[in-house]
PDB file of N, CA and C in Angstrom:
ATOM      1  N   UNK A   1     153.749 254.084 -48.860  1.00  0.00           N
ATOM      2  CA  UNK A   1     153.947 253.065 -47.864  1.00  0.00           C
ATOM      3  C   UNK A   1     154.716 253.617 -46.659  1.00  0.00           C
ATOM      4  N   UNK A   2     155.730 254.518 -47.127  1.00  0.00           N
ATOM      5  CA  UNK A   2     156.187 255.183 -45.510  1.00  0.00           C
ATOM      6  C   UNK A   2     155.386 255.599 -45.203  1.00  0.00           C
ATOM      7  N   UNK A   3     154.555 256.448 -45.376  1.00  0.00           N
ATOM      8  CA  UNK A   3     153.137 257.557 -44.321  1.00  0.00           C
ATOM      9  C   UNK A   3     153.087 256.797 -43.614  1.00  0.00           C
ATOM     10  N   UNK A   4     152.465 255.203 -43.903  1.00  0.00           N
ATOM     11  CA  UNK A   4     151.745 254.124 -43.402  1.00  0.00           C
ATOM     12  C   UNK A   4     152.822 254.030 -42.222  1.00  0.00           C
ATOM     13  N   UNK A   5     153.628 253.304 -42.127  1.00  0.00           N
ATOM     14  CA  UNK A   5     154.513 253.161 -41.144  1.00  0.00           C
ATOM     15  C   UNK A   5     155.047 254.300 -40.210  1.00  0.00           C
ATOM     16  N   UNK A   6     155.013 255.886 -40.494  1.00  0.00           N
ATOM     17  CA  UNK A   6     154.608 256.754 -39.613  1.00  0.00           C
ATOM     18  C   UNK A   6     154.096 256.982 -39.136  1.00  0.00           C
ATOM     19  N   UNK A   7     152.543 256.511 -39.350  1.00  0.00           N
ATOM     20  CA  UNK A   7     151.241 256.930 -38.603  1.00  0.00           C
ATOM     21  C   UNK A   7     151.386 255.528 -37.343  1.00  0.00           C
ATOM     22  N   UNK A   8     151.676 254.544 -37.642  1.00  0.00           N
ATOM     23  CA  UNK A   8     151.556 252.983 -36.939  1.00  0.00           C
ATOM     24  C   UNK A   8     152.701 253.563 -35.786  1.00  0.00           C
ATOM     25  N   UNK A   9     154.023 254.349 -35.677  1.00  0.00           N
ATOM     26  CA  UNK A   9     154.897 254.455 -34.781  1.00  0.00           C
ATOM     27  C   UNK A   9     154.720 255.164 -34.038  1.00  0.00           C
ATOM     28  N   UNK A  10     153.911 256.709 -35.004  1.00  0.00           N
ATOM     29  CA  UNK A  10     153.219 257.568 -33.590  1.00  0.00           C
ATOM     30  C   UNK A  10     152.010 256.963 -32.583  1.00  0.00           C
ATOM     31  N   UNK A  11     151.468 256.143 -33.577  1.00  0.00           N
ATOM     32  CA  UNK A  11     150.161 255.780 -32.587  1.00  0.00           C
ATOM     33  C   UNK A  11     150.833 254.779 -31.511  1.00  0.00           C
ATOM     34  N   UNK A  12     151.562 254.264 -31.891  1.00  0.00           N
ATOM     35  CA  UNK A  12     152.484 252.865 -30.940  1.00  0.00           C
ATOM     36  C   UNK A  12     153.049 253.911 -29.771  1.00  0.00           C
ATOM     37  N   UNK A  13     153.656 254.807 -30.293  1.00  0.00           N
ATOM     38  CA  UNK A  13     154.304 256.137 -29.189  1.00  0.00           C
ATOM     39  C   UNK A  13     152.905 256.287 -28.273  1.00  0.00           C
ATOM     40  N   UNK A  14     152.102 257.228 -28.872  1.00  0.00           N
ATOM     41  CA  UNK A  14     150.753 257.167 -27.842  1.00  0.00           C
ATOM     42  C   UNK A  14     150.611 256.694 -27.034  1.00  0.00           C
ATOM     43  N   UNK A  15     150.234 255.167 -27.272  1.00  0.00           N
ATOM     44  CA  UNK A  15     149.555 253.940 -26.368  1.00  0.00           C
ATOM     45  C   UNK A  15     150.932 253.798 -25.760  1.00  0.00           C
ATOM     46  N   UNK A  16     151.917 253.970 -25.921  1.00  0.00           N
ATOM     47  CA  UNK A  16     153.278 253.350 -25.126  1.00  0.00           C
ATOM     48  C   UNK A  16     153.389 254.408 -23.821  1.00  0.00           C
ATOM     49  N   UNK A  17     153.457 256.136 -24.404  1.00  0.00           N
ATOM     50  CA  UNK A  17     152.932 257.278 -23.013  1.00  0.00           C
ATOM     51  C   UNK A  17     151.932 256.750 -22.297  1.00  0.00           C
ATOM     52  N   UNK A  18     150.393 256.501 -22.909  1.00  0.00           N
ATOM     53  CA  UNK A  18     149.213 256.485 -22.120  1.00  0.00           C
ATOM     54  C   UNK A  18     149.825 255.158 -21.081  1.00  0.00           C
ATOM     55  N   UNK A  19     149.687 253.805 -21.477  1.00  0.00           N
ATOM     56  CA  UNK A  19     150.174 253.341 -20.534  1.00  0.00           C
ATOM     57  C   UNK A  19     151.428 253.357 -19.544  1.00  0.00           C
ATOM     58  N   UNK A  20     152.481 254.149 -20.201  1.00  0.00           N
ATOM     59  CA  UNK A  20     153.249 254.238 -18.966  1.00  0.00           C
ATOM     60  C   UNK A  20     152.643 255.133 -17.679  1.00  0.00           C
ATOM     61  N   UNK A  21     152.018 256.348 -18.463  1.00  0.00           N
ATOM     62  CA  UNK A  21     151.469 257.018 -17.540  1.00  0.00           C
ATOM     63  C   UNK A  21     150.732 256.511 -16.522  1.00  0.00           C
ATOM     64  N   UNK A  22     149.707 255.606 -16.802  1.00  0.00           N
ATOM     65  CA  UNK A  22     148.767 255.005 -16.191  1.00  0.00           C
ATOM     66  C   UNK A  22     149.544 253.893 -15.033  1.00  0.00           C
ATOM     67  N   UNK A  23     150.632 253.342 -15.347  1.00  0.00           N
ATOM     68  CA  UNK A  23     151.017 252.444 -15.002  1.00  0.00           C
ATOM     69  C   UNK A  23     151.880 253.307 -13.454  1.00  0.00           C
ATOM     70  N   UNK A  24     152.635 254.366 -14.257  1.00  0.00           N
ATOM     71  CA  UNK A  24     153.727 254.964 -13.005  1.00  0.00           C
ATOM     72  C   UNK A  24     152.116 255.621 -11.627  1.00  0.00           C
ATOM     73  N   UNK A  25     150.973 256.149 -12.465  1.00  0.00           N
ATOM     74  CA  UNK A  25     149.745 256.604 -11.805  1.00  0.00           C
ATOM     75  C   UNK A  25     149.732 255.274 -10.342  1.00  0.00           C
ATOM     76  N   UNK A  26     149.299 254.402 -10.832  1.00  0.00           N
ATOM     77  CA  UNK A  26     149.468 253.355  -9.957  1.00  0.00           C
ATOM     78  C   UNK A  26     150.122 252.726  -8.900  1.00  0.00           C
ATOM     79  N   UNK A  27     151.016 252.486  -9.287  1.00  0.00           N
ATOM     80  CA  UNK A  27     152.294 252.402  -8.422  1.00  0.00           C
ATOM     81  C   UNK A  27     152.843 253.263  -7.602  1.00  0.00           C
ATOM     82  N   UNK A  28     152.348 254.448  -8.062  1.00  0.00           N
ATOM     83  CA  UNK A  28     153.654 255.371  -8.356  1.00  0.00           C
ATOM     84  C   UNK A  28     155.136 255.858  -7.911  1.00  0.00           C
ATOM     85  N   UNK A  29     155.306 254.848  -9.138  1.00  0.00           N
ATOM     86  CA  UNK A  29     156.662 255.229  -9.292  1.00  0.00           C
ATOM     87  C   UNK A  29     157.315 256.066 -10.364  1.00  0.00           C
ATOM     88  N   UNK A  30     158.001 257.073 -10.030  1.00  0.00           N
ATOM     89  CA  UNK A  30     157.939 258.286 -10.829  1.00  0.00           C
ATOM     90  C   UNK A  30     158.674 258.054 -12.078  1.00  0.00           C
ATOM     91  N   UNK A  31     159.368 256.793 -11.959  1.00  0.00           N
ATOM     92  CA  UNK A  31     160.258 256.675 -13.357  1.00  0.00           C
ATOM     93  C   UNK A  31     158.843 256.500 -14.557  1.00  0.00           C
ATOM     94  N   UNK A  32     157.847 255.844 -14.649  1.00  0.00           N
ATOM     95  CA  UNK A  32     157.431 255.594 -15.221  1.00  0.00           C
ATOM     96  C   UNK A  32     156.768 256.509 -15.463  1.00  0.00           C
ATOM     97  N   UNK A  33     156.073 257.646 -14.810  1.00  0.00           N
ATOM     98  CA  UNK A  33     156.042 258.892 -15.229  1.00  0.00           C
ATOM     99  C   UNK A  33     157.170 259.628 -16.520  1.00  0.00           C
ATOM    100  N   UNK A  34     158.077 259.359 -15.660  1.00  0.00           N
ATOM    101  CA  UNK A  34     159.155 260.674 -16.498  1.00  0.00           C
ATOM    102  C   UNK A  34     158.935 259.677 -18.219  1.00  0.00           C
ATOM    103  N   UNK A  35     158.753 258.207 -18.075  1.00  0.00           N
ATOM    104  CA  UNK A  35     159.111 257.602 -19.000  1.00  0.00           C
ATOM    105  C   UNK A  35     158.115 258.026 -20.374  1.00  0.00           C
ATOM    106  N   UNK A  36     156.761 258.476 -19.704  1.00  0.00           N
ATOM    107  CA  UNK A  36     155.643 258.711 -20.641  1.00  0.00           C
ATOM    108  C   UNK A  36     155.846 259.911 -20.772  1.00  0.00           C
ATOM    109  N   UNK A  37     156.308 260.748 -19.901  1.00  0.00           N
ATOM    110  CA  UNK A  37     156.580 261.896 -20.840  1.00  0.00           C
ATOM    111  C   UNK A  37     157.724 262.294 -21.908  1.00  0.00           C
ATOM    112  N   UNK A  38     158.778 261.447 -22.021  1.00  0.00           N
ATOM    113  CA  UNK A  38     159.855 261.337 -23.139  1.00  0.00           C
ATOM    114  C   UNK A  38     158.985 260.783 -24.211  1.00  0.00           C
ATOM    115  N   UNK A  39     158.448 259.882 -23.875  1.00  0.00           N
ATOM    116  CA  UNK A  39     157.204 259.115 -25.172  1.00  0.00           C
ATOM    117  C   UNK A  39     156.798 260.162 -25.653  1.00  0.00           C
ATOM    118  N   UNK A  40     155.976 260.936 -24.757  1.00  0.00           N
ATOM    119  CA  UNK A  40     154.706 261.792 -25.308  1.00  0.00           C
ATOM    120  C   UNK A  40     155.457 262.907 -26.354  1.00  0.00           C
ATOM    121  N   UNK A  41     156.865 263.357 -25.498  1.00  0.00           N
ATOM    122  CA  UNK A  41     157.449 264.428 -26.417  1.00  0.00           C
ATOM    123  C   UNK A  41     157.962 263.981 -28.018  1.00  0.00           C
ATOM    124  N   UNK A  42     158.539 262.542 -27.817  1.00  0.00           N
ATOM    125  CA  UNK A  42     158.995 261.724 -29.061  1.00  0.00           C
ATOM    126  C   UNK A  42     157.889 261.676 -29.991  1.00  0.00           C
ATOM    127  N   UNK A  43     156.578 261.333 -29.357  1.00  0.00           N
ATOM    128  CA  UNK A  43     155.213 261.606 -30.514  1.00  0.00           C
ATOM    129  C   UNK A  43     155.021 262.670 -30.668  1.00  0.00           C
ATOM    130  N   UNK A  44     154.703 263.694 -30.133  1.00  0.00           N
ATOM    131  CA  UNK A  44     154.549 264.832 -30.863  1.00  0.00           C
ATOM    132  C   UNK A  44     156.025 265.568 -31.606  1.00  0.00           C
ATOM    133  N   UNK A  45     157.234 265.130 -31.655  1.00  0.00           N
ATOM    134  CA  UNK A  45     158.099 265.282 -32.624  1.00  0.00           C
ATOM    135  C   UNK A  45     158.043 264.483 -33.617  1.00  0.00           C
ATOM    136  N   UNK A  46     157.274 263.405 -33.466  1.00  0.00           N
ATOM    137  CA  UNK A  46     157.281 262.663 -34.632  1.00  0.00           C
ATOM    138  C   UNK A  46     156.049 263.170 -35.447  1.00  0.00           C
ATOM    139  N   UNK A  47     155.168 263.412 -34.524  1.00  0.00           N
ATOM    140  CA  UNK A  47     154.015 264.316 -35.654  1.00  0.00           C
ATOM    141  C   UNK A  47     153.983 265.462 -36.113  1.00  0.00           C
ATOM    142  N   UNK A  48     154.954 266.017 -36.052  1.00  0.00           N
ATOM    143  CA  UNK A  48     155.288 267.609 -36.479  1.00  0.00           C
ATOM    144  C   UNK A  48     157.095 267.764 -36.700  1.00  0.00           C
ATOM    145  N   UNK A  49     157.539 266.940 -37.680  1.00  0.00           N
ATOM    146  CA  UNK A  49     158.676 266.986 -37.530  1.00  0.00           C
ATOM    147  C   UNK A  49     159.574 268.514 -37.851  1.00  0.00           C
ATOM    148  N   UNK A  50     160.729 268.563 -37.488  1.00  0.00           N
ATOM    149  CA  UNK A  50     161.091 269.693 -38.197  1.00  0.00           C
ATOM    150  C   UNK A  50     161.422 270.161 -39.332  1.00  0.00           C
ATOM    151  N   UNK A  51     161.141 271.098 -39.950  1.00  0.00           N
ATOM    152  CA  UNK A  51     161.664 271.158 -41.221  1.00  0.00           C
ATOM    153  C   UNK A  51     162.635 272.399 -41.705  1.00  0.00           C
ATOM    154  N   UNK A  52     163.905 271.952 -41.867  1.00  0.00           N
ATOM    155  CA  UNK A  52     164.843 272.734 -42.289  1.00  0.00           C
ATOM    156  C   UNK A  52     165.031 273.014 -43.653  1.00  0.00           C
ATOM    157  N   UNK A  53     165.566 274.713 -43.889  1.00  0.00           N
ATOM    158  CA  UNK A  53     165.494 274.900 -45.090  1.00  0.00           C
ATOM    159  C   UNK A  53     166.887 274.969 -45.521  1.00  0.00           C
ATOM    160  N   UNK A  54     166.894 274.597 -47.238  1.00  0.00           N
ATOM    161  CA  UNK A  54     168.296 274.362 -47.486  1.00  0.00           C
ATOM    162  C   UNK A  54     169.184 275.572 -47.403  1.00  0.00           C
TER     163      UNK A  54
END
């Protein structure tokens, strides 16, 4: 049941970058840029997390 709820937060991350991106595209206003790219980096840390050894 966690996987499940990992896969639902990265994909929520996704769609949360794509539209900011799209959104700062528009306007543009650059915050909303910078904003999709903290997203985008937060999803791909969330899909490749790190793994430390003991």
């Amino acid at each position: 049941m966690k996987s499940i709820y990992r896969y639902i937060f990265t994909f929520v991350l996704l769609l949360a970058a794509i539209s900011s991106y799209s959104f700062g595209n528009q306007t543009g206003m650059f915050i909303f840029v910078a904003l999709g790219f903290i997203l985008e980096g937060a999803f791909w840390f969330g899909l490749f997390p790190l793994k430390r050894n003991k």
